[in-house]
C-alpha atoms as a PDB file:
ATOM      1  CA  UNK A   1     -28.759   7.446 -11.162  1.00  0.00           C
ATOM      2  CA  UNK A   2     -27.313   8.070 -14.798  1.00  0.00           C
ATOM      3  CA  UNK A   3     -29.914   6.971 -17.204  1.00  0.00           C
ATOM      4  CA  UNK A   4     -27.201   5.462 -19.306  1.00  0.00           C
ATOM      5  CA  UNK A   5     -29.498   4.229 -22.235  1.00  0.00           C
ATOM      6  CA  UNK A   6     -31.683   7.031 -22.320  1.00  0.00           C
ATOM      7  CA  UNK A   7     -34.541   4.449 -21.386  1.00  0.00           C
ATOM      8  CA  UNK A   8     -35.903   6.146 -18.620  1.00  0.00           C
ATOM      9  CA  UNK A   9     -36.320   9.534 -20.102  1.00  0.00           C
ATOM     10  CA  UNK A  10     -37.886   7.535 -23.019  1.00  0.00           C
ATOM     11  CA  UNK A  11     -40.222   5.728 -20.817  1.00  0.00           C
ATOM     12  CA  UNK A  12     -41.493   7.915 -18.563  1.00  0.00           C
ATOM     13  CA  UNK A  13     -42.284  10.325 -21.983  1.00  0.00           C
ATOM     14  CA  UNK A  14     -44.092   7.119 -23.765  1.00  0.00           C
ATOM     15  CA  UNK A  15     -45.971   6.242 -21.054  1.00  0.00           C
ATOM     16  CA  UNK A  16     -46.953   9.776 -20.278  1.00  0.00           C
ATOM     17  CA  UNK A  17     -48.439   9.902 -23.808  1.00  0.00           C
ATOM     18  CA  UNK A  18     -50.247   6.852 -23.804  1.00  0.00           C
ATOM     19  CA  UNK A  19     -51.559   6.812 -20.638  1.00  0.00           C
ATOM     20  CA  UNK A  20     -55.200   7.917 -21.312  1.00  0.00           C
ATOM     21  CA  UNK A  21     -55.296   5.748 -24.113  1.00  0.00           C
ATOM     22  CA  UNK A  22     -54.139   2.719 -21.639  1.00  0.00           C
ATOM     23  CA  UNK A  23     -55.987   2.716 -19.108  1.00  0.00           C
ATOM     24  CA  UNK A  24     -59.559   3.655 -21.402  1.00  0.00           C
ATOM     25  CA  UNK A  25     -58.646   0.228 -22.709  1.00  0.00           C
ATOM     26  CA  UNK A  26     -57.545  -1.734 -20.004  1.00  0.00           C
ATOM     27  CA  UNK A  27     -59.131  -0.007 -17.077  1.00  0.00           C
ATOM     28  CA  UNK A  28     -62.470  -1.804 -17.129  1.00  0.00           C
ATOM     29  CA  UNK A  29     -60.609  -5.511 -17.099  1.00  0.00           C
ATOM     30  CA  UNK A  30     -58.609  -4.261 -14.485  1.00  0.00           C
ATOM     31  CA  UNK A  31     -61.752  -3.158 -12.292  1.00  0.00           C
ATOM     32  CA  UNK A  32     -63.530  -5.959 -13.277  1.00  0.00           C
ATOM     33  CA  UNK A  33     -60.695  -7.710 -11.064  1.00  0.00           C
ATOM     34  CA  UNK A  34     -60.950  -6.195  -8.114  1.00  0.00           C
ATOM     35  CA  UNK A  35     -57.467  -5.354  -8.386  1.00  0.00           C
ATOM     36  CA  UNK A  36     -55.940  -8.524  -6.908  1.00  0.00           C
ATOM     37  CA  UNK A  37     -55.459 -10.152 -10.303  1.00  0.00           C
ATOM     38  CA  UNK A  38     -51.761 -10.750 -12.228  1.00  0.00           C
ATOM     39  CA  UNK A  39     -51.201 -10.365 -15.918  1.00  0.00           C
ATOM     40  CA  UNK A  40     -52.695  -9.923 -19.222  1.00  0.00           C
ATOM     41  CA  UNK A  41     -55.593 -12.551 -18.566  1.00  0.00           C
ATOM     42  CA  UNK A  42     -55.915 -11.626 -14.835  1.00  0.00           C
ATOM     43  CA  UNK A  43     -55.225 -14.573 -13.128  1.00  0.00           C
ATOM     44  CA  UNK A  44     -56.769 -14.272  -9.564  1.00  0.00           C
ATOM     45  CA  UNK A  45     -54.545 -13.481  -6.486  1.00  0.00           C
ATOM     46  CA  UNK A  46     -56.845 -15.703  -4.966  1.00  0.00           C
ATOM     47  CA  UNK A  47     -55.933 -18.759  -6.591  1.00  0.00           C
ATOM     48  CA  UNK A  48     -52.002 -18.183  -7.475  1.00  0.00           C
ATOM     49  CA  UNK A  49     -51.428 -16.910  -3.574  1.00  0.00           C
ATOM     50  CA  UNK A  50     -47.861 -15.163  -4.616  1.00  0.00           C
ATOM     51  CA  UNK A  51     -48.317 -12.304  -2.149  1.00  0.00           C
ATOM     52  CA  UNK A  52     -50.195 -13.950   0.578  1.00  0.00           C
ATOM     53  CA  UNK A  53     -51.567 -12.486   3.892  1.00  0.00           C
ATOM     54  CA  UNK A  54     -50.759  -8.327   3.431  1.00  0.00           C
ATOM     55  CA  UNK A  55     -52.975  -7.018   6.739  1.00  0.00           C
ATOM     56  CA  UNK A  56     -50.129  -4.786   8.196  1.00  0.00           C
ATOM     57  CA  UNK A  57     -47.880  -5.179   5.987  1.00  0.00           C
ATOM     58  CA  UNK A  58     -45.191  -2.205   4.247  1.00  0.00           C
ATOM     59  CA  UNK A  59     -46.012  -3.117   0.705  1.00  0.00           C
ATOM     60  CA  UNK A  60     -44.110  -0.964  -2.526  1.00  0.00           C
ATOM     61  CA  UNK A  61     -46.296  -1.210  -5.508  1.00  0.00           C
ATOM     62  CA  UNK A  62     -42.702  -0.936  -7.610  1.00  0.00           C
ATOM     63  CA  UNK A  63     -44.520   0.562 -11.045  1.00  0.00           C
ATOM     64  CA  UNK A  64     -47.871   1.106  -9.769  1.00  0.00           C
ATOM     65  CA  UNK A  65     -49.317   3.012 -12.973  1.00  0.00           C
ATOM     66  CA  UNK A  66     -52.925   3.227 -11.680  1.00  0.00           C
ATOM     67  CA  UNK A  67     -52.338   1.885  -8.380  1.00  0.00           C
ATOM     68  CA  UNK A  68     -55.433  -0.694  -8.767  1.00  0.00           C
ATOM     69  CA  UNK A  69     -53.413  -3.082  -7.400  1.00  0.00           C
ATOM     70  CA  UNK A  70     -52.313  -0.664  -4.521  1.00  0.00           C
ATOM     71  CA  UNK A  71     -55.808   0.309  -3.688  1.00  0.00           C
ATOM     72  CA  UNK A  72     -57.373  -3.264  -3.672  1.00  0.00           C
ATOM     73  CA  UNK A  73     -54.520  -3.884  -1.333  1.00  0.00           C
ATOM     74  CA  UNK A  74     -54.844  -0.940   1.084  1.00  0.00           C
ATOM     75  CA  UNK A  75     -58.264  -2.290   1.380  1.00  0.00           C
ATOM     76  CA  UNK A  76     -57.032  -5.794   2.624  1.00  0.00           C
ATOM     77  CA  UNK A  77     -55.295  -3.905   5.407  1.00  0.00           C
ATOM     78  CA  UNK A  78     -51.691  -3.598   3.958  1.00  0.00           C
ATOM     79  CA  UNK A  79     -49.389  -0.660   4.507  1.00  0.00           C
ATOM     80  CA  UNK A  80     -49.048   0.356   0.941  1.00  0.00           C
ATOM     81  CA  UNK A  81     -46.777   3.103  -1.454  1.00  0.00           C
ATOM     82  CA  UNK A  82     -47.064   3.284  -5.125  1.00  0.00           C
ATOM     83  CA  UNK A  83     -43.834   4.346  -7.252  1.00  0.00           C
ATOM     84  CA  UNK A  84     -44.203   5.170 -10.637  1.00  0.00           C
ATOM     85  CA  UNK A  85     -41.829   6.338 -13.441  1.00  0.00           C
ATOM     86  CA  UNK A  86     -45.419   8.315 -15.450  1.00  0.00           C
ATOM     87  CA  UNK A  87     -46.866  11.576 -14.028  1.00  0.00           C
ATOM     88  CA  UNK A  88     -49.648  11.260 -16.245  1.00  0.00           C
ATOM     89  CA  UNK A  89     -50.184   7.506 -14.640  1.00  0.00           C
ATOM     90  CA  UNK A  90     -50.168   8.351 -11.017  1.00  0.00           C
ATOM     91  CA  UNK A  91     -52.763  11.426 -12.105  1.00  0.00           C
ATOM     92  CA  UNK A  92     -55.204   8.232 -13.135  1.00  0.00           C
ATOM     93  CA  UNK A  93     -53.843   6.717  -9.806  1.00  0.00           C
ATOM     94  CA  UNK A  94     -55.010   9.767  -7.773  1.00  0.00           C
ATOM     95  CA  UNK A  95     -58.119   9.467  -9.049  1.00  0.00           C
ATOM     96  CA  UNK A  96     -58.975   6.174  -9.034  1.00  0.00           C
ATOM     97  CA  UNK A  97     -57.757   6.686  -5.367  1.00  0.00           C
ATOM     98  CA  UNK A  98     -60.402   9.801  -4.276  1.00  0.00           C
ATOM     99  CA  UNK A  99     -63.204   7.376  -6.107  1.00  0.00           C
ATOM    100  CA  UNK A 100     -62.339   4.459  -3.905  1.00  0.00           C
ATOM    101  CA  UNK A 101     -61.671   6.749  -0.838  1.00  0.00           C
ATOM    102  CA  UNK A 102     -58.302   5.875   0.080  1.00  0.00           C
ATOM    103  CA  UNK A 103     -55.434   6.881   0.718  1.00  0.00           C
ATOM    104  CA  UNK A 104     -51.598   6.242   0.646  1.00  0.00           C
ATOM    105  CA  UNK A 105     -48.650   7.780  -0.746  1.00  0.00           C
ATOM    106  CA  UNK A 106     -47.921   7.591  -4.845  1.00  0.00           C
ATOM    107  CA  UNK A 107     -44.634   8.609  -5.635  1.00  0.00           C
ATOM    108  CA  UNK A 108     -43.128   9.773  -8.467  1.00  0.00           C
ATOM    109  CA  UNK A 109     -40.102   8.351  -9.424  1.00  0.00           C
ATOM    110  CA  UNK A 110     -37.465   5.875 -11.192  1.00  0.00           C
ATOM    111  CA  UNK A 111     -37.256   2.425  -9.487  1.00  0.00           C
ATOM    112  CA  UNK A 112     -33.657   2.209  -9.961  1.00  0.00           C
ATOM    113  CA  UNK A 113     -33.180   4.855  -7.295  1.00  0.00           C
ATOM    114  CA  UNK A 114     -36.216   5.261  -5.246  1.00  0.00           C
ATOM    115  CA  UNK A 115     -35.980   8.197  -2.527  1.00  0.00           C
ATOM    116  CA  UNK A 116     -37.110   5.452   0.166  1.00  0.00           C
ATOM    117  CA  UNK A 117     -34.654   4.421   3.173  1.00  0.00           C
ATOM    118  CA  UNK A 118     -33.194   0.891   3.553  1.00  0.00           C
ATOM    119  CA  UNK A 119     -35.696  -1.559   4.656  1.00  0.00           C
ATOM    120  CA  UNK A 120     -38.920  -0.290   4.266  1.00  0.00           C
ATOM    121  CA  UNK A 121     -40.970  -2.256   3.372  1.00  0.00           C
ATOM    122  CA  UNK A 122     -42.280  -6.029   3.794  1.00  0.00           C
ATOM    123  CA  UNK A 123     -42.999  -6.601   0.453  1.00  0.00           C
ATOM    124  CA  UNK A 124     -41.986  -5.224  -3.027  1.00  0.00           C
ATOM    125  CA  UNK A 125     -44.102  -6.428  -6.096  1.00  0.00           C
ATOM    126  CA  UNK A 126     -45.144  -5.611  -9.417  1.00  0.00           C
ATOM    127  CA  UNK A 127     -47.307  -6.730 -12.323  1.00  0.00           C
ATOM    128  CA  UNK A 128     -44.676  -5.869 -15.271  1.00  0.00           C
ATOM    129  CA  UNK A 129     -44.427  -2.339 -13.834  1.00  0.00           C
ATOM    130  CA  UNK A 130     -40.990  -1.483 -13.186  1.00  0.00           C
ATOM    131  CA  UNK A 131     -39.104  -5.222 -13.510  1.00  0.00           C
ATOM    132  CA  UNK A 132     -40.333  -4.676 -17.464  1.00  0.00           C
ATOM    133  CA  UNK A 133     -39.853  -0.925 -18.053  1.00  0.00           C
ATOM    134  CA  UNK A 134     -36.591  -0.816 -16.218  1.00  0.00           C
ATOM    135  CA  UNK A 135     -33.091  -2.575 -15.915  1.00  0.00           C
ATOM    136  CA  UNK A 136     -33.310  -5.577 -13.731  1.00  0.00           C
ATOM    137  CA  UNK A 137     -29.442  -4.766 -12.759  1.00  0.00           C
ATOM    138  CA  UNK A 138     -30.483  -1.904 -10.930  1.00  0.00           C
ATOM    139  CA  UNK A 139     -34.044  -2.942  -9.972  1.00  0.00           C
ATOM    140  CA  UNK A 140     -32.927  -5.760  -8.163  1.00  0.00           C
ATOM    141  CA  UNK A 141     -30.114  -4.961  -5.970  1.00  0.00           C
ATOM    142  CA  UNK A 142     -32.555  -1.337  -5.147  1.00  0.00           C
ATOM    143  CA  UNK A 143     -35.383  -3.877  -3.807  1.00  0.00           C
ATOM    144  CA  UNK A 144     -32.711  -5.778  -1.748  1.00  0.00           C
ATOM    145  CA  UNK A 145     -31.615  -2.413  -0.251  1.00  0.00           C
ATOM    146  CA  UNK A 146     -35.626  -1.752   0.146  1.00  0.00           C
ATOM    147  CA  UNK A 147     -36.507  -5.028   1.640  1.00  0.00           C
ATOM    148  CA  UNK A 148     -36.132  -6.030   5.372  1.00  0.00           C
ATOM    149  CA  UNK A 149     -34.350  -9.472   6.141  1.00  0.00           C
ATOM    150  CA  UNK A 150     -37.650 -12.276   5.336  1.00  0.00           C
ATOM    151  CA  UNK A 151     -39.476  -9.738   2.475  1.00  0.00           C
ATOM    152  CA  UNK A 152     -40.617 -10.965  -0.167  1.00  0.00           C
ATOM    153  CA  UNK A 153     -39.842  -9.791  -4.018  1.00  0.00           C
ATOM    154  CA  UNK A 154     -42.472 -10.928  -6.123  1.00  0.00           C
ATOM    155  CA  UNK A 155     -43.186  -9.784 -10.047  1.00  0.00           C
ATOM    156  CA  UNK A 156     -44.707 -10.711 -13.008  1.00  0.00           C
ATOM    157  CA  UNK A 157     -43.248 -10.422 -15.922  1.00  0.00           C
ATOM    158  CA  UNK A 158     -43.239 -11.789 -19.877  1.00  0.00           C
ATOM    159  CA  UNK A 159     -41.066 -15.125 -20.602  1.00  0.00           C
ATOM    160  CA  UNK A 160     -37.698 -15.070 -22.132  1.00  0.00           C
ATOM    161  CA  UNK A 161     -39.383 -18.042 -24.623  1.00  0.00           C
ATOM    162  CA  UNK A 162     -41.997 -15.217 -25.246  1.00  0.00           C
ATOM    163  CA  UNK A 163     -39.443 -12.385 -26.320  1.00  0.00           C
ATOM    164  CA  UNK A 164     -37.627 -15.477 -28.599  1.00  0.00           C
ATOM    165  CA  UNK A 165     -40.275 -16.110 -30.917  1.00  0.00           C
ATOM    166  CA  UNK A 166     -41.589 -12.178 -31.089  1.00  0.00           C
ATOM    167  CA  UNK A 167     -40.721 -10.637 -34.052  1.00  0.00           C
ATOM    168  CA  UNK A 168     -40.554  -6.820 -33.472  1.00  0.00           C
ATOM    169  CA  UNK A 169     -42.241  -6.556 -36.130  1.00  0.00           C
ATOM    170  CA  UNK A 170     -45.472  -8.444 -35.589  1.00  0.00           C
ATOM    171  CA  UNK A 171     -48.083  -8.697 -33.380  1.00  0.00           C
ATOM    172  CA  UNK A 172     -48.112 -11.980 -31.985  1.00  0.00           C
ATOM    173  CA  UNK A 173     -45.332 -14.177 -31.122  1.00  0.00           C
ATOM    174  CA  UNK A 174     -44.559 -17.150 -33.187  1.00  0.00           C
ATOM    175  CA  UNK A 175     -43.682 -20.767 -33.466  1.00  0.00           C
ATOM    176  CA  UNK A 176     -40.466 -20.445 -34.314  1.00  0.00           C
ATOM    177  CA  UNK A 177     -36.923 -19.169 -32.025  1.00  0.00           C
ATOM    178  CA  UNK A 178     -36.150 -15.356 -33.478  1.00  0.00           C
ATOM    179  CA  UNK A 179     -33.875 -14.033 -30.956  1.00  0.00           C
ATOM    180  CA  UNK A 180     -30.774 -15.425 -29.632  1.00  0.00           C
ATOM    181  CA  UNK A 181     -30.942 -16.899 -25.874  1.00  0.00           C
ATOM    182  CA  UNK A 182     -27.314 -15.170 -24.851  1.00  0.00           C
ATOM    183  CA  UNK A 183     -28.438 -11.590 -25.446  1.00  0.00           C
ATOM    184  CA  UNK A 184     -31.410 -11.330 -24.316  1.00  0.00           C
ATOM    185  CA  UNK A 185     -31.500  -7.678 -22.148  1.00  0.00           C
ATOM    186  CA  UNK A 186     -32.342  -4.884 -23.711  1.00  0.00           C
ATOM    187  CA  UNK A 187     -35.424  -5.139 -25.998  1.00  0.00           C
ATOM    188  CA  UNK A 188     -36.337  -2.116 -28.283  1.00  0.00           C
ATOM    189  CA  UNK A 189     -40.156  -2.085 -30.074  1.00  0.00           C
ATOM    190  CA  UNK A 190     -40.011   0.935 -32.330  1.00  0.00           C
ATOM    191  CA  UNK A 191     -42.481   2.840 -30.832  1.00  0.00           C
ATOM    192  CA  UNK A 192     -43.003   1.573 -27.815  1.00  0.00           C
ATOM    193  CA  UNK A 193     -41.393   1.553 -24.527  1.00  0.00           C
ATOM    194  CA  UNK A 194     -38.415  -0.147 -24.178  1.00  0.00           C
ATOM    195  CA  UNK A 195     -38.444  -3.453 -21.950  1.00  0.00           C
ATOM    196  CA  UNK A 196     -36.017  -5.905 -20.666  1.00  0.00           C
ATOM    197  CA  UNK A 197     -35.657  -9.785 -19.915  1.00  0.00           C
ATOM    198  CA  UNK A 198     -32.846 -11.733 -18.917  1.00  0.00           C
ATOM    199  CA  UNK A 199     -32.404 -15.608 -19.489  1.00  0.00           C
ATOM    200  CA  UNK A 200     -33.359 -17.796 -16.701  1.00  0.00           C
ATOM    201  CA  UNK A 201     -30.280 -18.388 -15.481  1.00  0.00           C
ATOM    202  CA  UNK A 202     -29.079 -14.596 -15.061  1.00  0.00           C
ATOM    203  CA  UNK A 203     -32.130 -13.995 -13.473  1.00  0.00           C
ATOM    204  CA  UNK A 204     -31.018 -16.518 -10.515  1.00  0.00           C
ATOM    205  CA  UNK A 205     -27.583 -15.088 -10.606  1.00  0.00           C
ATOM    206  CA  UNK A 206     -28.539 -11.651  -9.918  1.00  0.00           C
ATOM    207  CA  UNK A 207     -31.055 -12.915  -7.067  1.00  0.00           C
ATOM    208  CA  UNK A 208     -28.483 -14.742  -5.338  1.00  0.00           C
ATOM    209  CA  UNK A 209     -25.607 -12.032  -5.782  1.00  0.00           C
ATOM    210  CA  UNK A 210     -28.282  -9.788  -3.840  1.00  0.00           C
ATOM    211  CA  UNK A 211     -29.000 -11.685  -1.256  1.00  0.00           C
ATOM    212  CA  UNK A 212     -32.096 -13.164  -2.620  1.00  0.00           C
ATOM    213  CA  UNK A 213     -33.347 -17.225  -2.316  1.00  0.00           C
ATOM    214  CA  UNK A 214     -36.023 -18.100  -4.546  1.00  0.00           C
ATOM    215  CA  UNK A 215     -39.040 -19.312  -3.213  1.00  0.00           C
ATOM    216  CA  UNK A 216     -41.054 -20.104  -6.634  1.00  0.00           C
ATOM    217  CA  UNK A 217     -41.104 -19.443 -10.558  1.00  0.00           C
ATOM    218  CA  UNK A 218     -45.120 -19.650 -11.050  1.00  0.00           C
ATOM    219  CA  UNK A 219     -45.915 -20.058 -14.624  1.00  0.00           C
ATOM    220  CA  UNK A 220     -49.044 -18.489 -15.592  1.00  0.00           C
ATOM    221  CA  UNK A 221     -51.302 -20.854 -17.955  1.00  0.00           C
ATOM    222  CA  UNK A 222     -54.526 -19.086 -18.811  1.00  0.00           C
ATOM    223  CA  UNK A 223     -57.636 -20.964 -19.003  1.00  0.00           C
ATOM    224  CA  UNK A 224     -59.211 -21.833 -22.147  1.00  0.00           C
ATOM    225  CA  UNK A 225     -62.320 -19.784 -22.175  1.00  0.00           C
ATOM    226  CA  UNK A 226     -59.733 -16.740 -21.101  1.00  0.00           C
ATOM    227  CA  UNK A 227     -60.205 -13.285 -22.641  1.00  0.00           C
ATOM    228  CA  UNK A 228     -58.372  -9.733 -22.220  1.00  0.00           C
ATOM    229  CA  UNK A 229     -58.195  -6.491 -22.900  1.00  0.00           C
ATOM    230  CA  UNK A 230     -54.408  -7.174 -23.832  1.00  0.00           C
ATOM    231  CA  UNK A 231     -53.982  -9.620 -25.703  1.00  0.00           C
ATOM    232  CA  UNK A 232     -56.187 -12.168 -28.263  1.00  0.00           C
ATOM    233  CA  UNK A 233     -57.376 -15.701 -28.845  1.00  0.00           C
ATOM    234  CA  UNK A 234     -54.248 -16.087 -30.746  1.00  0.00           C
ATOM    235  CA  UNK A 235     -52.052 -15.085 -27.812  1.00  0.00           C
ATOM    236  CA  UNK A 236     -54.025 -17.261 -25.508  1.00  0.00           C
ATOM    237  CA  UNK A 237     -53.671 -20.291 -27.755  1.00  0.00           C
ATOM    238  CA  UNK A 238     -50.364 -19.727 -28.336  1.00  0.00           C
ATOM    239  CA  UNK A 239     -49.785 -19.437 -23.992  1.00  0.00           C
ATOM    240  CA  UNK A 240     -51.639 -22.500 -23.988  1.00  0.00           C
ATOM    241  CA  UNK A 241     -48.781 -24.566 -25.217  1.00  0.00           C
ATOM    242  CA  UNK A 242     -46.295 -22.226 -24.049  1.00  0.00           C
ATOM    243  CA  UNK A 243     -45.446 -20.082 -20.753  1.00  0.00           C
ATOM    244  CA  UNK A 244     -46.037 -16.130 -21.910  1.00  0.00           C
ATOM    245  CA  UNK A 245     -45.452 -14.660 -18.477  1.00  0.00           C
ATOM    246  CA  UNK A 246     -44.582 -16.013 -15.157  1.00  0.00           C
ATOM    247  CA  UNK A 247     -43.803 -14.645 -11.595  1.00  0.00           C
ATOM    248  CA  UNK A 248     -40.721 -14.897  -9.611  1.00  0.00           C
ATOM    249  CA  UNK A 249     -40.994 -14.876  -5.836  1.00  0.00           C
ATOM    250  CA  UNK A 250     -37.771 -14.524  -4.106  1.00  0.00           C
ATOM    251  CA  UNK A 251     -36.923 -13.521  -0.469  1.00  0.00           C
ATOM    252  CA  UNK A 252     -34.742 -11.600   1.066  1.00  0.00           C
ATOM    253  CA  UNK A 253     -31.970 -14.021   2.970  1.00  0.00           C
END
């Protein structure tokens, strides 16, 4: 698929060089998880239940980085395949695979136009992965095509009231609106990988024009003793009186 605005190149080429850096930082939260655990505080699997039972389930990892989601999952019994836009990623996935003693198939690839048939899989997910690092106009309608009739389409990803009151220019989001609702799409960072976020109600437009029914927006709270490896005590207070990331779990009709 044409990468029309030169995102993909761009990501893939970021994320490649930061990679080491990445997971040196965030790694040993994400261990300390076991894996099963969504977003920047590592809410438990456990507790939020968004994927439920996976034991023989085809399950697409859809911007598995490190797979550490993928692995704790092949351990539960599931079917699984990482996809990942990063070469240098997947190398860190590979071995955190041989350490665990797994195995499953990481691909390499962009999740707009994955090399995998029509319906294969039970289950597509990520934890920001692809539904942040690429466009949700072609992510979408390429898990429909992946998804048998009943999967589930589950991701995590940041708040459009997040991306409103973040400044590119500062670390922390603020108490005030900065962005305008309307445009929300396409968001550049300088430096960093580009990411994208629609408004809430283009989000259930695109759903439904694919043959998707939501099942549940899950807004992620963190507690108030939370740390990470991602994010502050500022960020937590401030997702304390506001919704930073939430997951949307829709099914295939």
């Amino acid at each position: 698929m044409e990468d029309e605005g030169g995102y993909i190149e761009r990501n893939a080429r970021l994320w490649d060089r930061q990679s080491d850096e990445y997971q040196q930082r965030h790694g040993g939260q994400l261990d300390a998880s076991g894996g099963t655990a969504w977003g920047v505080w590592q809410l438990p699997e456990s507790e939020l239940q968004v994927l439920g039972d996976v034991r023989g389930r085809d399950v697409l990892e859809y911007g598995c980085g490190a797979a550490q989601w993928s692995i704790a999952l092949h351990r539960l019994g599931a079917r699984v395949t990482g996809i990942d836009l990063s070469e240098r990623q997947l190398a860190h996935a590979r071995e955190l695979k041989a350490e665990a003693g797994v195995e499953f198939p990481l691909v390499h690839g962009n999740a707009e136009a994955t090399p995998f048939d029509d319906g294969s899989f039970d289950i597509v997910f990520c934890d920001y992965g692809a539904m942040t690092f690429a466009d949700p106009y072609r992510t979408v309608p390429e898990a429909a095509r992946l998804l048998r009739p009943g999967g589930l389409f589950a991701f995590l990803v940041m708040t459009p009231l997040a991306d409103m009151t973040w400044p590119a220019t500062e670390e922390h989001p603020s108490d005030r609106l900065v962005l305008d609702y309307w445009d929300l799409h396409e968001m550049d960072w300088g430096d960093e990988p580009t990411t994208f976020v629609l408004p809430y109600g283009t989000w259930i437009r695109l759903f439904v024009s694919n043959a998707f029914a939501v099942d549940d927006l899950i807004e992620l709270r963190p507690p108030p003793d939370a740390t990470s490896s991602y994010r502050d005590e500022v960020d937590r207070e401030w997702a304390r009186r506001w919704p930073l990331e939430h997951i949307w779990k829709v099914r295939k009709t």
